[in-house]
C-alpha atoms as a PDB file:
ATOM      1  CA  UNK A   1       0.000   0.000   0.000  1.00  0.00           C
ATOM      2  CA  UNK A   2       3.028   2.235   1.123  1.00  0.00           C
ATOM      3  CA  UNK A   3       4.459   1.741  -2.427  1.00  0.00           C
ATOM      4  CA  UNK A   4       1.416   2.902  -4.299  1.00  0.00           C
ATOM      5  CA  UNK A   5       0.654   5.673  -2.528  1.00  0.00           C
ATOM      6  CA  UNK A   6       4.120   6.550  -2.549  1.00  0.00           C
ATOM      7  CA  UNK A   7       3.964   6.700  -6.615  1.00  0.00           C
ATOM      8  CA  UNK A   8       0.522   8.211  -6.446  1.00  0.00           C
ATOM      9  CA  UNK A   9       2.463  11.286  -4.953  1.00  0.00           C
ATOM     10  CA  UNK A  10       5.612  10.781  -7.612  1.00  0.00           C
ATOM     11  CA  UNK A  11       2.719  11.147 -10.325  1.00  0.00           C
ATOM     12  CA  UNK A  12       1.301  13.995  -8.872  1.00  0.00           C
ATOM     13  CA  UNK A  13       4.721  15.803  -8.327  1.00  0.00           C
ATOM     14  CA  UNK A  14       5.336  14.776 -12.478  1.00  0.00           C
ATOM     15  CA  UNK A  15       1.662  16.419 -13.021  1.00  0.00           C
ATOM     16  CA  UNK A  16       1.937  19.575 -10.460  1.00  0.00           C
ATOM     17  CA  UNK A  17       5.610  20.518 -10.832  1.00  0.00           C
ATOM     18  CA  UNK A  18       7.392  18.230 -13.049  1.00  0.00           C
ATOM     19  CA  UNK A  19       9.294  18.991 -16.357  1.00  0.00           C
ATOM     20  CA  UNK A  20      13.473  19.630 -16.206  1.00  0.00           C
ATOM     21  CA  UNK A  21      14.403  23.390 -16.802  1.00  0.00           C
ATOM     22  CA  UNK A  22      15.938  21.875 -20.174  1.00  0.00           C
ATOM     23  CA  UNK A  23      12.134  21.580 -21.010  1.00  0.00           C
ATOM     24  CA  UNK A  24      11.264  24.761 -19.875  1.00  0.00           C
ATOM     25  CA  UNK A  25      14.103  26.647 -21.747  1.00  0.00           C
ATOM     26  CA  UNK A  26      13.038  24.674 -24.944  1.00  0.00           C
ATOM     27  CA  UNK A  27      16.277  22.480 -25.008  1.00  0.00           C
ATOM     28  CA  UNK A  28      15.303  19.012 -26.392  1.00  0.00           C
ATOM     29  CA  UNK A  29      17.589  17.774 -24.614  1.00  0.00           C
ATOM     30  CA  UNK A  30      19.442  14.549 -26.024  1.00  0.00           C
ATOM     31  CA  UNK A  31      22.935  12.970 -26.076  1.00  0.00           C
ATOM     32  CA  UNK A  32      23.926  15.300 -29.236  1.00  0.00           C
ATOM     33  CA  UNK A  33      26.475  18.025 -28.906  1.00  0.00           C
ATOM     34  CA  UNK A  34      24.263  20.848 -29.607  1.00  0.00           C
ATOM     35  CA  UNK A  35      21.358  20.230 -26.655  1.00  0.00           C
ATOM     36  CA  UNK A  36      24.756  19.428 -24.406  1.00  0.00           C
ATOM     37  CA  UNK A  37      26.083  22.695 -24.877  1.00  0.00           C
ATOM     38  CA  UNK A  38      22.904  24.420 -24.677  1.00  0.00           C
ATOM     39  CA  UNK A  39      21.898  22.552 -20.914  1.00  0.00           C
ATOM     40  CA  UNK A  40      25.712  23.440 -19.798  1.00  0.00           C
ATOM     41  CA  UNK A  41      24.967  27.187 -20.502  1.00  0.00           C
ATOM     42  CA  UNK A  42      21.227  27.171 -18.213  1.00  0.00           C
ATOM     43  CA  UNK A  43      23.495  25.192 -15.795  1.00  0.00           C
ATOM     44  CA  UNK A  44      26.275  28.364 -15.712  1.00  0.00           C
ATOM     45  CA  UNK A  45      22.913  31.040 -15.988  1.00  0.00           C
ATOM     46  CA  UNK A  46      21.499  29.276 -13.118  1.00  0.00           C
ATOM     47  CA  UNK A  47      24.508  29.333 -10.861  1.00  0.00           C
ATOM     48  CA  UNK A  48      24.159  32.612 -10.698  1.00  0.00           C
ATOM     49  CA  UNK A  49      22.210  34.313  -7.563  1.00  0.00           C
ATOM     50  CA  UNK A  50      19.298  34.894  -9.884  1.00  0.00           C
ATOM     51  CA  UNK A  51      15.593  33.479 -10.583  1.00  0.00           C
ATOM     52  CA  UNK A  52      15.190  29.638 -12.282  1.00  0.00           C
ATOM     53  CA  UNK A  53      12.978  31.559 -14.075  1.00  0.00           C
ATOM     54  CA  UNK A  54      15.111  34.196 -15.721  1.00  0.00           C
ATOM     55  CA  UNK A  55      17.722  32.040 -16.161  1.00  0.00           C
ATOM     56  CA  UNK A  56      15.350  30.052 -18.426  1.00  0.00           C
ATOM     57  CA  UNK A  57      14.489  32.949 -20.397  1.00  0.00           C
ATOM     58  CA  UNK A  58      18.293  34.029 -20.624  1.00  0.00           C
ATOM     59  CA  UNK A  59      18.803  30.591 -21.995  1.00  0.00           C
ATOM     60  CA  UNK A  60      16.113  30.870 -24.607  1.00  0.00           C
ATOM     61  CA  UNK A  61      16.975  34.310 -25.987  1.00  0.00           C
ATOM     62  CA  UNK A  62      20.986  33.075 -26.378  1.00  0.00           C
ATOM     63  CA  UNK A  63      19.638  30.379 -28.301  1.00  0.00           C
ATOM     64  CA  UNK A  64      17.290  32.148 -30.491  1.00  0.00           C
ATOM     65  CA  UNK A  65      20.780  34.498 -30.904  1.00  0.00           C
ATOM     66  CA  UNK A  66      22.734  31.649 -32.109  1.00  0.00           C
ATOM     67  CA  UNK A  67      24.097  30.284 -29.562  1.00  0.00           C
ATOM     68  CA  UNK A  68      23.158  26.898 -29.514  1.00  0.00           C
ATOM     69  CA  UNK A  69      26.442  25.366 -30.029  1.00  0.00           C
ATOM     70  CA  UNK A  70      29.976  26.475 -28.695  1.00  0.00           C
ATOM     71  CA  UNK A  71      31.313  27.382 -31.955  1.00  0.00           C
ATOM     72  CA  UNK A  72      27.652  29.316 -32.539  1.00  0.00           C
ATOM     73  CA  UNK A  73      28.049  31.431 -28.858  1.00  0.00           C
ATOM     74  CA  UNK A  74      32.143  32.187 -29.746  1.00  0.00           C
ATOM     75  CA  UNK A  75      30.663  33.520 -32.806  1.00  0.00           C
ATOM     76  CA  UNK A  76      28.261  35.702 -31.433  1.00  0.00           C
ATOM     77  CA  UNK A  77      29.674  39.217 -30.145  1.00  0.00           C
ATOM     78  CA  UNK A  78      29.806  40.369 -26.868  1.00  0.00           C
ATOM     79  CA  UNK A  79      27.694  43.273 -27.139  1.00  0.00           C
ATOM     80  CA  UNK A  80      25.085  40.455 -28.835  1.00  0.00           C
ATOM     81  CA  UNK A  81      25.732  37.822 -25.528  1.00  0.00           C
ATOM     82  CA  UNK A  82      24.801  41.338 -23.396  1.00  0.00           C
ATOM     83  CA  UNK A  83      21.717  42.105 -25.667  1.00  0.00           C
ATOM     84  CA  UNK A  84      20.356  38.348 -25.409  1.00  0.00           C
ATOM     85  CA  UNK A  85      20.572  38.540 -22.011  1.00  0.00           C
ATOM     86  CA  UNK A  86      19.006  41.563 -21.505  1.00  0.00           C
ATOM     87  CA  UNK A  87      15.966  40.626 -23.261  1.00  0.00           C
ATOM     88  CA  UNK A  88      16.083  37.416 -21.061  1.00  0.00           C
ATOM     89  CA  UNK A  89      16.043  40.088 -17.842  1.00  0.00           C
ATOM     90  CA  UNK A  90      19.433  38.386 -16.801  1.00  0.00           C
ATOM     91  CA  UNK A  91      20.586  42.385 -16.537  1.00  0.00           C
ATOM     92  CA  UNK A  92      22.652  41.947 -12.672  1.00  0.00           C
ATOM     93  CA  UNK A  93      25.117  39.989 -14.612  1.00  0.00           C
ATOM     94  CA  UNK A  94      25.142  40.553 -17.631  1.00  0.00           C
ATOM     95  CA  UNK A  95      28.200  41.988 -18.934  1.00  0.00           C
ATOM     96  CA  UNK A  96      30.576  39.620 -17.108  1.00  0.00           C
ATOM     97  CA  UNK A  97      27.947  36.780 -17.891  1.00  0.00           C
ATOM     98  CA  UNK A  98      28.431  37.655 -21.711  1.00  0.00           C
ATOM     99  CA  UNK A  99      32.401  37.402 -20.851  1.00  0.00           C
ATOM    100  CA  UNK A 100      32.355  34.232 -19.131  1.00  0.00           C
ATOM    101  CA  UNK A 101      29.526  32.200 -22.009  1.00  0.00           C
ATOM    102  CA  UNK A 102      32.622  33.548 -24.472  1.00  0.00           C
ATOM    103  CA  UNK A 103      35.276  32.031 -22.600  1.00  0.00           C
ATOM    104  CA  UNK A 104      33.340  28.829 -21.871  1.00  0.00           C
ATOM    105  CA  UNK A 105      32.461  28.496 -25.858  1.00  0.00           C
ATOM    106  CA  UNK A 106      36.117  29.092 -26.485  1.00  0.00           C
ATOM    107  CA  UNK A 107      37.154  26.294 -23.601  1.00  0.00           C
ATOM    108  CA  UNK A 108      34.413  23.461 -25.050  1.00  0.00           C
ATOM    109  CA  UNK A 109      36.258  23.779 -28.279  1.00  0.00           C
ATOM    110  CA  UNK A 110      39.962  24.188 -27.230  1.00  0.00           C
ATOM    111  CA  UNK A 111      39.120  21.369 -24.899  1.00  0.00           C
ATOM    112  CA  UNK A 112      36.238  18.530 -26.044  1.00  0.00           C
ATOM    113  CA  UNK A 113      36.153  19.419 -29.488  1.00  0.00           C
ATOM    114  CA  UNK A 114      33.027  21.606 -29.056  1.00  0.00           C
ATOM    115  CA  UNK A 115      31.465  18.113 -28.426  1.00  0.00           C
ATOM    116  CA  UNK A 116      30.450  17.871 -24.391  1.00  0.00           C
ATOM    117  CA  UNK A 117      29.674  13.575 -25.017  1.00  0.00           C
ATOM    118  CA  UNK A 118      33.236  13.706 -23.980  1.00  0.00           C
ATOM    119  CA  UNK A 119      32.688  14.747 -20.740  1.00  0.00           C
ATOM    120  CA  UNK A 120      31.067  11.170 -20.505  1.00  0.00           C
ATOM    121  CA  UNK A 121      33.826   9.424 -22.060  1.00  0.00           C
ATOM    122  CA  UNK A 122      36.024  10.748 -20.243  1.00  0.00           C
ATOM    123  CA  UNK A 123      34.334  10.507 -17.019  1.00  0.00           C
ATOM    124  CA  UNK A 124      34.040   6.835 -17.339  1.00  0.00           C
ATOM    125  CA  UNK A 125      31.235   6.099 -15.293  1.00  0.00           C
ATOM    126  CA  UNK A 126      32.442   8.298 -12.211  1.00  0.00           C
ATOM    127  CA  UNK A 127      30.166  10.877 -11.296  1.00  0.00           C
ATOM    128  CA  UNK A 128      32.587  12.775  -9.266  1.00  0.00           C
ATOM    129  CA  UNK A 129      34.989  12.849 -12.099  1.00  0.00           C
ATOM    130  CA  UNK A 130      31.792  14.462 -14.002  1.00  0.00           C
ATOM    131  CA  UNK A 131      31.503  17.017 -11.643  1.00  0.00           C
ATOM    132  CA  UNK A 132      35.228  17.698 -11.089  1.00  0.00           C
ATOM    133  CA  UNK A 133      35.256  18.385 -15.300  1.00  0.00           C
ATOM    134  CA  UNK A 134      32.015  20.294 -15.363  1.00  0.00           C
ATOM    135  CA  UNK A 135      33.526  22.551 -12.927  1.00  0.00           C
ATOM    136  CA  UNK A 136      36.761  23.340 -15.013  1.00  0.00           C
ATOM    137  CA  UNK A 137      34.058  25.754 -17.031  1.00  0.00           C
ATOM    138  CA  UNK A 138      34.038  29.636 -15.514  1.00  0.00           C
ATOM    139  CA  UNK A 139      31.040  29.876 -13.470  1.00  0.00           C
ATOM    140  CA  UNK A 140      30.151  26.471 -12.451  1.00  0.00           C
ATOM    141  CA  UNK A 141      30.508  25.063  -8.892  1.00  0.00           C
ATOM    142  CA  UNK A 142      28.890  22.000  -6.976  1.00  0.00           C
ATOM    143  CA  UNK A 143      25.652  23.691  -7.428  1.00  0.00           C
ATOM    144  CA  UNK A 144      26.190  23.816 -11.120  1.00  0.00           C
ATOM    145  CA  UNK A 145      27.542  20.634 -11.609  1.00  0.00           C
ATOM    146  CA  UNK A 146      24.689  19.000  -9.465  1.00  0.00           C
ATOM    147  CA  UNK A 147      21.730  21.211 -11.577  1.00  0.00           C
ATOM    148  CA  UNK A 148      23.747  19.274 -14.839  1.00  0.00           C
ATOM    149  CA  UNK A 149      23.932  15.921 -13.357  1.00  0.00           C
ATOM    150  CA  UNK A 150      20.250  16.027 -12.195  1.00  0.00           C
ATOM    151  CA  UNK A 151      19.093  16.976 -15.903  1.00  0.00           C
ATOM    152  CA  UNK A 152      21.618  15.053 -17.774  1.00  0.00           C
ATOM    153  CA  UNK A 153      20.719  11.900 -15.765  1.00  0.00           C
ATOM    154  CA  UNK A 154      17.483  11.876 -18.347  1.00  0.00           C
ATOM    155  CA  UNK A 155      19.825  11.087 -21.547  1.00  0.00           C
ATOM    156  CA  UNK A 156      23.025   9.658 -19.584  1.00  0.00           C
ATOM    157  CA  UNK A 157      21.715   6.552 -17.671  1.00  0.00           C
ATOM    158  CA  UNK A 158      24.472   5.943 -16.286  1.00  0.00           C
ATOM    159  CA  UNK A 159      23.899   8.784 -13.434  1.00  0.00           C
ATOM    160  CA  UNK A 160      21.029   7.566 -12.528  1.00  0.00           C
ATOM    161  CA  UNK A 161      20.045   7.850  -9.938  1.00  0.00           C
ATOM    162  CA  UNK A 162      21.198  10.918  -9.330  1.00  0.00           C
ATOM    163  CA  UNK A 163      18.919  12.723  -6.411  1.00  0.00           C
ATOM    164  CA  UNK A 164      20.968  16.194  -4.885  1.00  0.00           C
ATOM    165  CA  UNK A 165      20.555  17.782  -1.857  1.00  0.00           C
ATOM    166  CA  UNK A 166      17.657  19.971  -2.781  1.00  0.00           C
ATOM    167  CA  UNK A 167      15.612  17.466  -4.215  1.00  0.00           C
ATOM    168  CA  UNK A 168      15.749  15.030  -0.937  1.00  0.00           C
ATOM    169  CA  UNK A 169      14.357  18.146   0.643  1.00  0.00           C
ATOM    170  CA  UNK A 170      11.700  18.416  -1.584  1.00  0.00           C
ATOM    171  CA  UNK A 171      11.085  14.626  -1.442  1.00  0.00           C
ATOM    172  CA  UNK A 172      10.824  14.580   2.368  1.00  0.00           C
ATOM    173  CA  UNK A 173       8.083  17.685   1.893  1.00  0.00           C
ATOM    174  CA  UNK A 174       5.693  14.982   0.225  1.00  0.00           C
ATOM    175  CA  UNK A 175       6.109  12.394   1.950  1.00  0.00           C
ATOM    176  CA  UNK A 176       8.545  10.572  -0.475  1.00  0.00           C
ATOM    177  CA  UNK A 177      12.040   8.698   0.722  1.00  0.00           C
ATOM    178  CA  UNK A 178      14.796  10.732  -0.252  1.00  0.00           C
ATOM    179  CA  UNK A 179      16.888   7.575  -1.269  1.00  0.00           C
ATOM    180  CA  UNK A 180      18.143   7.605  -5.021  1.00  0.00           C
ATOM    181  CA  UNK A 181      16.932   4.266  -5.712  1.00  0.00           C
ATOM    182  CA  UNK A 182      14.067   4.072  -3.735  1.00  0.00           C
ATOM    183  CA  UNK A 183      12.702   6.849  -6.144  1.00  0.00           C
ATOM    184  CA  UNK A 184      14.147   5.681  -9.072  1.00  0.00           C
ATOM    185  CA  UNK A 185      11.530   2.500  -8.468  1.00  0.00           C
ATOM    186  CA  UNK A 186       8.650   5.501  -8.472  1.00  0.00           C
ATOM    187  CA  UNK A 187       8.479   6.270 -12.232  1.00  0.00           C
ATOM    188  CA  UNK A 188      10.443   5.197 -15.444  1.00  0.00           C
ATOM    189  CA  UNK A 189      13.888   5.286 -16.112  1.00  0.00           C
ATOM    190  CA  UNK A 190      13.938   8.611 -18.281  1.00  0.00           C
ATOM    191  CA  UNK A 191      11.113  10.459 -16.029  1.00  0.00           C
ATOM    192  CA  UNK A 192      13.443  10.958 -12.998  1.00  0.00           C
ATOM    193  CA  UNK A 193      14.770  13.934 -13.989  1.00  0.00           C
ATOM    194  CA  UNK A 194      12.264  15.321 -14.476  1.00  0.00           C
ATOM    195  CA  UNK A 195      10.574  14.200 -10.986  1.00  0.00           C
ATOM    196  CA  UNK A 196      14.142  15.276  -9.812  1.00  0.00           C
ATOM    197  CA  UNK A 197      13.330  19.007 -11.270  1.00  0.00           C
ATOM    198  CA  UNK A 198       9.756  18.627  -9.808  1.00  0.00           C
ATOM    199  CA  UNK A 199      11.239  17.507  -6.285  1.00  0.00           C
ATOM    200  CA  UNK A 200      13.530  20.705  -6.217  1.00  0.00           C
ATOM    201  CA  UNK A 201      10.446  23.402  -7.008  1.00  0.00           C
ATOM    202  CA  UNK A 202       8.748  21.841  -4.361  1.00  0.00           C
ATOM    203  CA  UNK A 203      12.043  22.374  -1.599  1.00  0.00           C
ATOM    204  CA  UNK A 204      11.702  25.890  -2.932  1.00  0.00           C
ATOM    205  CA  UNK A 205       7.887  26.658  -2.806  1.00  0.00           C
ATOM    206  CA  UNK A 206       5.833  26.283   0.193  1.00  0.00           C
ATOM    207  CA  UNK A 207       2.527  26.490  -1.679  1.00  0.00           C
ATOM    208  CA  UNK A 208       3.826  23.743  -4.339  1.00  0.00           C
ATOM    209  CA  UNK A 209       4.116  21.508  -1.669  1.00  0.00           C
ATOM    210  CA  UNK A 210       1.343  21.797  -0.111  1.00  0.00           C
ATOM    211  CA  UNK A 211      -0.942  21.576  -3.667  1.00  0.00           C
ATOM    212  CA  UNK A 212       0.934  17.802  -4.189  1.00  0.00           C
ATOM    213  CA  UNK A 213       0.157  16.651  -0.352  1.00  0.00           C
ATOM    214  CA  UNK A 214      -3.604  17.525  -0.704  1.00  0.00           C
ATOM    215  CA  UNK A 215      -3.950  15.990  -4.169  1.00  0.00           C
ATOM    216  CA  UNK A 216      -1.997  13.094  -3.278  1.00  0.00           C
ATOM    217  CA  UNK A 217      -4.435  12.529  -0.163  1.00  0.00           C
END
C-alpha cells in the first residue's frame, strides 16, 4: 500500500511541478552536442544568484541568438551575448555573464572538441569525475555541476540515480524517501529527472508543496 501511494504522490509531483528546466528553456535535450552545450549554458545562468525563471528565459533568448552550439556562442559578439541577455532580464550579470559564455564556448572547443559527449567518455562512469570536469568551465561550482547531473541523468543513464541535496528536501516535503533508488523505483527510467526538477520546485515553494500533499491525499 506504502508503495502505491508513494507513486501516487511521484505522479502527482510529475503532473503539479514536473518537467526539467531543459524543457522549460526549450532544449530538447538529447545525447547530441548541440542540446549538451545548450543545458551546460542554463546550468552556468542558473549558478548565478538569480531566478530559475530568468535564467530560463536568458537561456532561450541566447539560443534564439545563435548560440546553440559552442562554436555558434564564440561567434556571437559580446555586445550580442549582453543584448540576449538583456531581453532574457538576466541584466545583474550581464556583462561579465556575456564574458564568461565567451570564454566557456572558447574552452568546449579548445578542450572537447566543441562536443560535451566527452565529458562522458572521459568521465568513465564516475560521477565525481563528471563534476570535477564540469567545474573546469568559468562559473560552475557543486551547485552547477549537481543542476547538470540532475538533468543530464534523463539522456546519460548511467547517473542515474542521481537525487541532490535539494531534491531530498523536496522529497521529504511529500512524503517521499529521499533515497536515489528508492525513487528511481517511483516512475520510469527517463522520467526521474524530471521528478528530480519537480522535487527541487517543491524544496523551494511552500505552496507547491502543499498543492501535491492535498492531491496526493
Amino acid at each position: 500500500m506504502a508503495a502505491k501511494r508513494e507513486k501516487d504522490i511521484a505522479r502527482q509531483v510529475l503532473g503539479e511541478a514536473g518537467g526539467t528546466m531543459a524543457q522549460e528553456a526549450g532544449i530538447r535535450l538529447a545525447d547530441r552536442p548541440a542540446p549538451l552545450w545548450q543545458l551546460l549554458v542554463l546550468v552556468n545562468l542558473a549558478s548565478a544568484r538569480i531566478s530559475a525563471d530568468i535564467a530560463v528565459a536568458a537561456a532561450r533568448e541566447l539560443n534564439a541568438a545563435g548560440g546553440t552550439t559552442p562554436e555558434g556562442m564564440a561567434e556571437l559578439t559580446w555586445q550580442q551575448r549582453v543584448d540576449a541577455l538583456g531581453r532574457g532580464h538576466y541584466v545583474r550579470y550581464d556583462e561579465s555573464t556575456a564574458t564568461r559564455l565567451g570564454e566557456c564556448a572558447d574552452f568546449a572547443c579548445e578542450r572537447y572538441g566543441g562536443d560535451l559527449r566527452r565529458l562522458a567518455e572521459e568521465a568513465d562512469g564516475r560521477r565525481n569525475r563528471l563534476a570535477k570536469a564540469l567545474q573546469e568551465f568559468k562559473g560552475i561550482g557543486p551547485t552547477g555541476a549537481d543542476i547538470f547531473c540532475r538533468e543530464a541523468q534523463q539522456v546519460w543513464p548511467w547517473l542515474r540515480p542521481y537525487v541532490d541535496k535539494l531534491a531530498r528536501k523536496g522529497a521529504d516535503r511529500v512524503g517521499l524517501p529521499s533515497s536515489g533508488a528508492e525513487l528511481a523505483e517511483l516512475v520510469a527510467g527517463d522520467e526521474l529527472a524530471a521528478l528530480c526538477a519537480g522535487l527541487v520546485r517543491i524544496a523551494r515553494e511552500d505552496d507547491l508543496a502543499e498543492q501535491v500533499r492535498a492531491k496526493a491525499a
